[in-house]
C-alpha atoms as a PDB file:
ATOM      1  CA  UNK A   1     -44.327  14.195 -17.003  1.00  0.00           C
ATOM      2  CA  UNK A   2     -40.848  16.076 -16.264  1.00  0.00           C
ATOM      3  CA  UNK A   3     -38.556  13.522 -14.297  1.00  0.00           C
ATOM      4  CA  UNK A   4     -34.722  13.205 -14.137  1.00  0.00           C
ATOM      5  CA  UNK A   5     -33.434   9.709 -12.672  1.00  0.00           C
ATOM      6  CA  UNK A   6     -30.174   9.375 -11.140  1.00  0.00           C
ATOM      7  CA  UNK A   7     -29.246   5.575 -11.221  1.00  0.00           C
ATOM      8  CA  UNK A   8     -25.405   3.584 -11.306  1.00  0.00           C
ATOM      9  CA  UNK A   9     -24.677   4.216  -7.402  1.00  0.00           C
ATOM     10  CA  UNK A  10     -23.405   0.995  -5.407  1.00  0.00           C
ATOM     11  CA  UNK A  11     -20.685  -0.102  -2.800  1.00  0.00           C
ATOM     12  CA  UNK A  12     -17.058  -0.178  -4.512  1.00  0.00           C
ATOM     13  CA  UNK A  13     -14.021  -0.182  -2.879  1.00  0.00           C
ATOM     14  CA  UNK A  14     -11.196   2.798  -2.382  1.00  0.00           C
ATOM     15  CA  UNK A  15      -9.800   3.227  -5.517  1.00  0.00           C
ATOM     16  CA  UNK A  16     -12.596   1.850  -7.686  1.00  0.00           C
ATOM     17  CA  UNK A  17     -14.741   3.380 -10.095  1.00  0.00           C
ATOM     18  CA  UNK A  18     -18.501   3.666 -10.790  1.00  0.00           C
ATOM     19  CA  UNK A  19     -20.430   5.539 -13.134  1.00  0.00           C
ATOM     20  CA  UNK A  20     -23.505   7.451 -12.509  1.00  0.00           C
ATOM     21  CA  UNK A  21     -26.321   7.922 -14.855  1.00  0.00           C
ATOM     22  CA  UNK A  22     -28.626  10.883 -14.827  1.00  0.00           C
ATOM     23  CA  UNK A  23     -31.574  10.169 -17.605  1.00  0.00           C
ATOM     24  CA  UNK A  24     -34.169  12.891 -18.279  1.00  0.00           C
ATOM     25  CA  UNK A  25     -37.766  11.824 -19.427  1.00  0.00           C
ATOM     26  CA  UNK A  26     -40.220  14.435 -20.561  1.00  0.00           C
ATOM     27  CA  UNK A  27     -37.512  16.714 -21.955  1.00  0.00           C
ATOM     28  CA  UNK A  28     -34.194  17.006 -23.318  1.00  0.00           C
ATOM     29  CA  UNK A  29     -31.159  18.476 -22.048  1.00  0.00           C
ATOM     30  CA  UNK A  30     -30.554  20.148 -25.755  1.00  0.00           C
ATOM     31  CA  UNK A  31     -29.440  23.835 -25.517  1.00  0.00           C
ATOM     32  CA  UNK A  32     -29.961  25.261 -23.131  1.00  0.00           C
ATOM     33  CA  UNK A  33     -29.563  23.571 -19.880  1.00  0.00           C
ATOM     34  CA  UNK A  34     -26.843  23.628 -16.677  1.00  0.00           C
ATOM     35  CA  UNK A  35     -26.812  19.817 -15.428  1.00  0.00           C
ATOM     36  CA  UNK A  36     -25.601  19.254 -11.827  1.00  0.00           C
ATOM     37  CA  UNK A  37     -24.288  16.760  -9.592  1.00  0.00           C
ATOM     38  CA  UNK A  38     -24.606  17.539  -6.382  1.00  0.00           C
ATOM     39  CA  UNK A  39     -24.006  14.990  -3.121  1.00  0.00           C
ATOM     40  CA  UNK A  40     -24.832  14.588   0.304  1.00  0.00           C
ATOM     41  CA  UNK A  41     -22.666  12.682   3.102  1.00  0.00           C
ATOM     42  CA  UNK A  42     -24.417  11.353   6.098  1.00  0.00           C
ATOM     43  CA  UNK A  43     -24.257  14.717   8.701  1.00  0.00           C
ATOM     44  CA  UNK A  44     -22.900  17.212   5.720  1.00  0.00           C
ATOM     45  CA  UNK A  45     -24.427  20.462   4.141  1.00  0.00           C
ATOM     46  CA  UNK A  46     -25.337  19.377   0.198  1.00  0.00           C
ATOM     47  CA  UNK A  47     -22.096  19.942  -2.097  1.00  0.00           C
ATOM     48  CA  UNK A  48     -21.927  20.585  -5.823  1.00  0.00           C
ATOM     49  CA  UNK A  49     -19.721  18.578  -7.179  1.00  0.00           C
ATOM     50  CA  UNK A  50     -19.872  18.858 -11.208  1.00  0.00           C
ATOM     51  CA  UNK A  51     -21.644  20.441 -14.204  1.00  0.00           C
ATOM     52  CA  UNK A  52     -22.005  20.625 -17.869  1.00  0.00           C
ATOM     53  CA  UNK A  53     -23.483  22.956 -20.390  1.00  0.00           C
ATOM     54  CA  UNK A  54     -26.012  21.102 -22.734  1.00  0.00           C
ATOM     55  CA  UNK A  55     -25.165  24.383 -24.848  1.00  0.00           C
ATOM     56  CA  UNK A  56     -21.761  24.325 -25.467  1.00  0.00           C
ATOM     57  CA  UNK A  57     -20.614  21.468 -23.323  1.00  0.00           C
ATOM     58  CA  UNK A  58     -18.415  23.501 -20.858  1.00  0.00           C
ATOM     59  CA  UNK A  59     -17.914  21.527 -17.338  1.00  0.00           C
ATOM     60  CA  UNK A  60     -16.776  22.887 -14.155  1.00  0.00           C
ATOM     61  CA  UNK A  61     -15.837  20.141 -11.024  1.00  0.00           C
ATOM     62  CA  UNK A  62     -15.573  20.704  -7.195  1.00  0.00           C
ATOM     63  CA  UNK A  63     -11.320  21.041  -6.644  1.00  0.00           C
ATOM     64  CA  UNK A  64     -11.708  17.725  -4.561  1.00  0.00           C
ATOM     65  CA  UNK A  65     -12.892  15.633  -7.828  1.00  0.00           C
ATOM     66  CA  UNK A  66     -10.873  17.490 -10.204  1.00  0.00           C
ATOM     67  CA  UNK A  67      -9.121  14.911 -11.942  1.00  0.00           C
ATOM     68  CA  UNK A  68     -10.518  11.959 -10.655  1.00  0.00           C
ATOM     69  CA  UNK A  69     -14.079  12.736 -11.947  1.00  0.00           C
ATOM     70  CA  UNK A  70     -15.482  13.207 -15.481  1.00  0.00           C
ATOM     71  CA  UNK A  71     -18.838  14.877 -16.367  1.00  0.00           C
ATOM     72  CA  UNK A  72     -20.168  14.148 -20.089  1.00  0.00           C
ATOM     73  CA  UNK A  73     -23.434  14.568 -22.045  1.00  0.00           C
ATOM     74  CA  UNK A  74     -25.229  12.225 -24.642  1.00  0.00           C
ATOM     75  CA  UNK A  75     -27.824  14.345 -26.215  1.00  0.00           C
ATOM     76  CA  UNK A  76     -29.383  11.954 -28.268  1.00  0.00           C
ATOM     77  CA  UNK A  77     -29.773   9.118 -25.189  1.00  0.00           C
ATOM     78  CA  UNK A  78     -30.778  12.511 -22.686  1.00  0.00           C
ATOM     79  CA  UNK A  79     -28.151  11.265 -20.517  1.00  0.00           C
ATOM     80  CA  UNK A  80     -25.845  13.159 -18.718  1.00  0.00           C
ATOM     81  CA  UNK A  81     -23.038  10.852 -16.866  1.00  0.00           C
ATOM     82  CA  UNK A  82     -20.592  11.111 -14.079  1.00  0.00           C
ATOM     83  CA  UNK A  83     -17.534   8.524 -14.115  1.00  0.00           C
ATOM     84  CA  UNK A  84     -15.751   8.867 -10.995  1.00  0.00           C
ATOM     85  CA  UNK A  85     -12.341   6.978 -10.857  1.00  0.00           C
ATOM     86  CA  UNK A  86      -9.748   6.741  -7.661  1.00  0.00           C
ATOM     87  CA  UNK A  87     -12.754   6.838  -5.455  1.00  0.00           C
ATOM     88  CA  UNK A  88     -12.060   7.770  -2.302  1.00  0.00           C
ATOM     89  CA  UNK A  89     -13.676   7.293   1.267  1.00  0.00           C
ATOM     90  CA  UNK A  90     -14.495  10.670   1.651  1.00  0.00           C
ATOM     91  CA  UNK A  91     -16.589  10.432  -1.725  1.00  0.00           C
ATOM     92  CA  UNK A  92     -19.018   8.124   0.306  1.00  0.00           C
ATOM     93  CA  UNK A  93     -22.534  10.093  -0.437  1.00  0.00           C
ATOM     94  CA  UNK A  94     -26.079  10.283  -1.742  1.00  0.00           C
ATOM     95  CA  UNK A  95     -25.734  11.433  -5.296  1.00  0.00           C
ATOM     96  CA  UNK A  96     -28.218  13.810  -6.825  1.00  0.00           C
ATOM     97  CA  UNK A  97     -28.493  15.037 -10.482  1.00  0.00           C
ATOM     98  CA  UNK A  98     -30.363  18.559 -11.210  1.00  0.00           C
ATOM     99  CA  UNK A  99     -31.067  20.480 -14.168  1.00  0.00           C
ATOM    100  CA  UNK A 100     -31.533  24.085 -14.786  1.00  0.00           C
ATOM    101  CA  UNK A 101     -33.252  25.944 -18.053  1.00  0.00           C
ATOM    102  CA  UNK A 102     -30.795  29.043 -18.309  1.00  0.00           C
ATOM    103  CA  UNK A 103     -31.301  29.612 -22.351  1.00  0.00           C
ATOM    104  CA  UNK A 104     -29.522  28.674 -25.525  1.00  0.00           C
ATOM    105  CA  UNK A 105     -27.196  31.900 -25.521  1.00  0.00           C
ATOM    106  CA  UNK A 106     -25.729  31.868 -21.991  1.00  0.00           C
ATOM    107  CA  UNK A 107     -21.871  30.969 -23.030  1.00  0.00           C
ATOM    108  CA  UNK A 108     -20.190  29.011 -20.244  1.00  0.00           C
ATOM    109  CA  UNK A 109     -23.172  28.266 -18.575  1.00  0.00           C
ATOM    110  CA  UNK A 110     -22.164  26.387 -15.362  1.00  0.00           C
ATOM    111  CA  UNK A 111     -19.686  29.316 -14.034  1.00  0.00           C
ATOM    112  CA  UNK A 112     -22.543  31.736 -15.454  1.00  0.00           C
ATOM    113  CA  UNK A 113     -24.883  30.433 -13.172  1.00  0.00           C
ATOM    114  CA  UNK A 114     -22.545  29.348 -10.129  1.00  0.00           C
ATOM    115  CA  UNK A 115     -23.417  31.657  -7.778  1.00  0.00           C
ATOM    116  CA  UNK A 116     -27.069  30.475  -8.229  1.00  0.00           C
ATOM    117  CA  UNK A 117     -28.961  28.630  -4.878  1.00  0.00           C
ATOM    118  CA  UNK A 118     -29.411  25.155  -5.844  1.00  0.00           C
ATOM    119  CA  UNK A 119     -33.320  26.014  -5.077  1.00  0.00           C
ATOM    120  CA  UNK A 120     -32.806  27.448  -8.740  1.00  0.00           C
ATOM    121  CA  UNK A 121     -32.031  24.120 -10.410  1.00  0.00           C
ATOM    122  CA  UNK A 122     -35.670  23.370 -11.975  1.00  0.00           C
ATOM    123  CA  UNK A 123     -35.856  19.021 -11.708  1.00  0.00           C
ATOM    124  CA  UNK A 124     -34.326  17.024  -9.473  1.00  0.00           C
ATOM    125  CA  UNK A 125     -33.614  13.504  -9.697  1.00  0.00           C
ATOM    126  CA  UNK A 126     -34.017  10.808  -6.415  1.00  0.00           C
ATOM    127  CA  UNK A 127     -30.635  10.423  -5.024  1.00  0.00           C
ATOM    128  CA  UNK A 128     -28.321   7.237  -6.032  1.00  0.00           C
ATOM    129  CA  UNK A 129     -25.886   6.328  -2.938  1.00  0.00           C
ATOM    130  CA  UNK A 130     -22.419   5.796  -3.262  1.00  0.00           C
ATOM    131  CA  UNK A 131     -20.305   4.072  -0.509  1.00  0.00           C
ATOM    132  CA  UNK A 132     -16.775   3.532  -0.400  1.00  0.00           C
ATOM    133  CA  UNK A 133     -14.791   0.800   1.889  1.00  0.00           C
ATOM    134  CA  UNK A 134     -11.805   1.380   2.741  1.00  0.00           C
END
């Protein structure tokens, strides 16, 4: 059974970090893959806001993260994990991981395939909420 599981979401305060876990069972993300964060604030349209390349380990970030936010890859524990630092309010959201077969070959993968629908991304994982006080 193909499942991805998004888990490490919580309440933290502005400025705070948390790191978010997105753990594949059935498969591994090894060559070949796009791996996405996406999120969704209460009364906003879905948002990407990272990805990496299981090929070649390429990552591309959403400008408003950029900086603050670090997307990484542990093959061998088919994990894929999202530290977010500085958090901000406006980074209060349901969390969702997604991967995407693309092929072994396809060289920087995530900007490759950016232009794709997320309907394209081929698992999803249940959502893990992040809040941020203020």
């Amino acid at each position: 059974d193909v499942q991805l599981q998004a888990f490490g979401g919580g309440l933290v305060q502005a400025g705070g970090s948390l790191r978010l876990s997105c753990a594949a069972s059935g498969f591994t993300f090894g060559g070949g893959y796009v791996i996405r964060w996406f999120r969704q604030a209460p009364g906003k349209e879905r948002e990407r806001v990272s990805c990496i390349s299981s090929s070649d380990g390429t990552t591309t970030y959403v400008g408003s993260v950029k900086g603050r936010f670090t997307i990484s890859n542990d093959n061998a524990k088919k994990t894929v994990y999202l530290q977010m630092n500085s958090l901000k309010g406006e980074d209060t959201a349901v969390y969702y991981c997604a991967a995407q077969y693309v092929g072994p070959f396809l060289e920087q993968a995530c900007i490759a395939t950016a232009h794709r629908d997320s309907h394209s991304m081929h698992y999803w994982g249940k959502g893990t909420e992040v809040t941020v006080s203020s």
